[in-house]
C-alpha atoms as a PDB file:
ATOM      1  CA  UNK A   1      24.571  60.621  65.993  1.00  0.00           C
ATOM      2  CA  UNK A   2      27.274  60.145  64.155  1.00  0.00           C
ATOM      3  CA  UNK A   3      29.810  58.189  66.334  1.00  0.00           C
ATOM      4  CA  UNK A   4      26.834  55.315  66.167  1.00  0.00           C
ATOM      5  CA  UNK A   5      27.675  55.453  62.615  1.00  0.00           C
ATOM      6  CA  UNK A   6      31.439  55.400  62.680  1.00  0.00           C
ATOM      7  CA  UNK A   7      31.080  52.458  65.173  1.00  0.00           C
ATOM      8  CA  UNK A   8      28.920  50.309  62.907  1.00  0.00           C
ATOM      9  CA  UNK A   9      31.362  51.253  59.835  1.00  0.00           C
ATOM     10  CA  UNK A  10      33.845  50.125  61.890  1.00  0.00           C
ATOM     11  CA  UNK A  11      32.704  47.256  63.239  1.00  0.00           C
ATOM     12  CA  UNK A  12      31.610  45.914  59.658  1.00  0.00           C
ATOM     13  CA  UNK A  13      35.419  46.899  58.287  1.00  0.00           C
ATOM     14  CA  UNK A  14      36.415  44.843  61.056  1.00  0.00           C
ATOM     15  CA  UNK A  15      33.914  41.697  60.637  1.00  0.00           C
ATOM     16  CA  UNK A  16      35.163  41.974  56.734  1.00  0.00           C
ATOM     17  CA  UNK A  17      38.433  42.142  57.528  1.00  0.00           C
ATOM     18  CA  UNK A  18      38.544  38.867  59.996  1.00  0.00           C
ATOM     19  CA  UNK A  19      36.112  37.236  57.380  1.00  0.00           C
ATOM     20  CA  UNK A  20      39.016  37.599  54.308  1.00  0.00           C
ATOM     21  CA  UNK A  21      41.619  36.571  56.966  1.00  0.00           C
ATOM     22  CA  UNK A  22      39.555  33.384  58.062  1.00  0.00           C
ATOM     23  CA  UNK A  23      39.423  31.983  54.178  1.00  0.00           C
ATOM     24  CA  UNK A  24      43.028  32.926  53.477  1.00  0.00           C
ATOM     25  CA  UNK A  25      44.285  30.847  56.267  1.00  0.00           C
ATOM     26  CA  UNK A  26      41.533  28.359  56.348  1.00  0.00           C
ATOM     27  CA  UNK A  27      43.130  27.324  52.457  1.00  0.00           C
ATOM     28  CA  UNK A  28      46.181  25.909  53.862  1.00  0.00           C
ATOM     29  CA  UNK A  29      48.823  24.169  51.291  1.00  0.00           C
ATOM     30  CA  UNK A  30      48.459  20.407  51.121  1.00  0.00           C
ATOM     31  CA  UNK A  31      50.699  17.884  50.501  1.00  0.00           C
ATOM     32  CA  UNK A  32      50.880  14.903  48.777  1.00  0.00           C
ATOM     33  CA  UNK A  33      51.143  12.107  51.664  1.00  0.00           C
ATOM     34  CA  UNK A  34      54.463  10.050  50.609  1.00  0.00           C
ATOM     35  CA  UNK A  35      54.778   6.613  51.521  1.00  0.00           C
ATOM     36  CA  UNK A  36      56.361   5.532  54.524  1.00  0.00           C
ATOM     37  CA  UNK A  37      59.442   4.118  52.903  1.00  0.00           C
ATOM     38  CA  UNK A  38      60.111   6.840  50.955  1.00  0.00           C
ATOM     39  CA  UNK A  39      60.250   9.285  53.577  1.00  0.00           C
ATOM     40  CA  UNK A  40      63.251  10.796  55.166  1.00  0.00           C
ATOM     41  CA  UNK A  41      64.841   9.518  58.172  1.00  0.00           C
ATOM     42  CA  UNK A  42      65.528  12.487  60.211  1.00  0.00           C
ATOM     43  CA  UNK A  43      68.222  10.411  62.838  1.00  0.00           C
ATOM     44  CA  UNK A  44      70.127   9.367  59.345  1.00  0.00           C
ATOM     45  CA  UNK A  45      69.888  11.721  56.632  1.00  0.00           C
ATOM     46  CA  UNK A  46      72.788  13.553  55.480  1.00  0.00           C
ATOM     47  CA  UNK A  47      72.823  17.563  55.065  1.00  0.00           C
ATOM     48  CA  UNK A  48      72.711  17.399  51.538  1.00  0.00           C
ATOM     49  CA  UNK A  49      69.195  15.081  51.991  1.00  0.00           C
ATOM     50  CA  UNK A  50      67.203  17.448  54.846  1.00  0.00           C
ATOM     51  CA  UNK A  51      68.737  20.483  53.029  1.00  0.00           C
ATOM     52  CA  UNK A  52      66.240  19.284  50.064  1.00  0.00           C
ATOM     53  CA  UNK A  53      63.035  19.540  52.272  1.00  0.00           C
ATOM     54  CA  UNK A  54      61.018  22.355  52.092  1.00  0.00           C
ATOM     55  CA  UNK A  55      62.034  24.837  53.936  1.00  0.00           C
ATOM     56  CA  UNK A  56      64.994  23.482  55.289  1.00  0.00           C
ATOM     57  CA  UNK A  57      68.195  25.986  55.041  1.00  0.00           C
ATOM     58  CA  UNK A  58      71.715  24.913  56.213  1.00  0.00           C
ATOM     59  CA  UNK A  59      70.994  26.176  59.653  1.00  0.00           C
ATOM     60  CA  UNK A  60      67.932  24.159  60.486  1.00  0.00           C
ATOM     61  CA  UNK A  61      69.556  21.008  58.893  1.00  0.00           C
ATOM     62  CA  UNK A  62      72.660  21.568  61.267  1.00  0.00           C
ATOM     63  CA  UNK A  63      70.675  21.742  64.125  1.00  0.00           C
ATOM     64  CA  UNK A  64      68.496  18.863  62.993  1.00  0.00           C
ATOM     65  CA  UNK A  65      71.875  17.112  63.197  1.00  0.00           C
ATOM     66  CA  UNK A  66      73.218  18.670  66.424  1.00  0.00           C
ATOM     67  CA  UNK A  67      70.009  17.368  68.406  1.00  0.00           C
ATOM     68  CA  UNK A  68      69.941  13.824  67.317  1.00  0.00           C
ATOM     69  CA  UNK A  69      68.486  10.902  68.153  1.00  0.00           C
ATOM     70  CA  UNK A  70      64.919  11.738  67.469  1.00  0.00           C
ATOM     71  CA  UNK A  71      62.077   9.522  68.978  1.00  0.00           C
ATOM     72  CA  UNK A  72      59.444  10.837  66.837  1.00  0.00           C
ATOM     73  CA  UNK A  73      59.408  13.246  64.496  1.00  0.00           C
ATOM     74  CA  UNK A  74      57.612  15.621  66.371  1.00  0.00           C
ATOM     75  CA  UNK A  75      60.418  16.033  68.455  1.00  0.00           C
ATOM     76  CA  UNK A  76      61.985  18.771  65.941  1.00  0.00           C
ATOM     77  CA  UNK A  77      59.108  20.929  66.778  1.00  0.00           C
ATOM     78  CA  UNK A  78      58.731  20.072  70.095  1.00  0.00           C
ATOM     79  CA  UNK A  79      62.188  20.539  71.585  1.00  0.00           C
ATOM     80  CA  UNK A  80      62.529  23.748  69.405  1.00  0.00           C
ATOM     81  CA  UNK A  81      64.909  22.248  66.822  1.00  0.00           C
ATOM     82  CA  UNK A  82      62.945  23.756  63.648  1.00  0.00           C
ATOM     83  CA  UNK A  83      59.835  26.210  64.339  1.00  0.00           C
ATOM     84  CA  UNK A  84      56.429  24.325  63.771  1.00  0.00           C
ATOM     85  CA  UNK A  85      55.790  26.611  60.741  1.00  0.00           C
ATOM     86  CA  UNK A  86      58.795  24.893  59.002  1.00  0.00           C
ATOM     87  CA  UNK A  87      57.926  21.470  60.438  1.00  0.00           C
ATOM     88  CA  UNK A  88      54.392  21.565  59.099  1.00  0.00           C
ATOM     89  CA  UNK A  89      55.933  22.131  55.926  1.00  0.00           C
ATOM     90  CA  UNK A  90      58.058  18.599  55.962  1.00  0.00           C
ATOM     91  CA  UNK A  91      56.132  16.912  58.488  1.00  0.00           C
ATOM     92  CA  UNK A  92      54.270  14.572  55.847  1.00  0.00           C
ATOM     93  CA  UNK A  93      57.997  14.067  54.006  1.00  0.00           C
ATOM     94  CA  UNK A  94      59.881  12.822  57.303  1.00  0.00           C
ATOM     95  CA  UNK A  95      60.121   9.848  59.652  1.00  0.00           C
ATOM     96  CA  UNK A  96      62.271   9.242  63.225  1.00  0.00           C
ATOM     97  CA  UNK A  97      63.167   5.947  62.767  1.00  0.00           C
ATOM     98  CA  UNK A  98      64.523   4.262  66.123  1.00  0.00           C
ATOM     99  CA  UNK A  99      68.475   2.979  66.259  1.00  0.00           C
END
């Protein structure tokens, strides 16, 4: 009689749990959408500039560098050049402008 009990306890701590988790990451951090022509051109921008993005240390701007030309800016997520938690983060800030 009991393990009925401690299942149903459980399975409620569990539905609560995945209920708190669900609004935490359901509030995600917006940004401010920058116009196009102030964004930052990820094939041009100095070390200095992408080391000013959010979430950009020296090590992602280098291999932002390394891996140019860019034809779109989800290139630095897609070929693995900066993980997609850190591009989602500067994603709205950036542009791949074409040479």
């Amino acid at each position: 009689m009991w393990r009925k009990g401690f299942r149903a306890a459980a399975l409620l701590m569990c539905v609560a749990c995945c209920a708190a988790s669900s609004t935490h990451t359901a509030q995600a951090p917006t940004q401010s959408k920058v116009p196009e022509g102030q964004r930052l051109d990820v094939n041009r921008a100095g070390m200095e500039e992408l080391m000013k993005l959010p979430g950009i240390t020296q090590i992602w701007a280098e291999r932002i560098i390394r891996f140019r030309p860019y034809h779109a800016k989800s290139d630095l997520r897609n070929q693995g050049v900066i993980p997609a938690r850190t591009y989602h983060k500067i994603e709205d800030l950036i542009v791949a402008h074409r040479n």
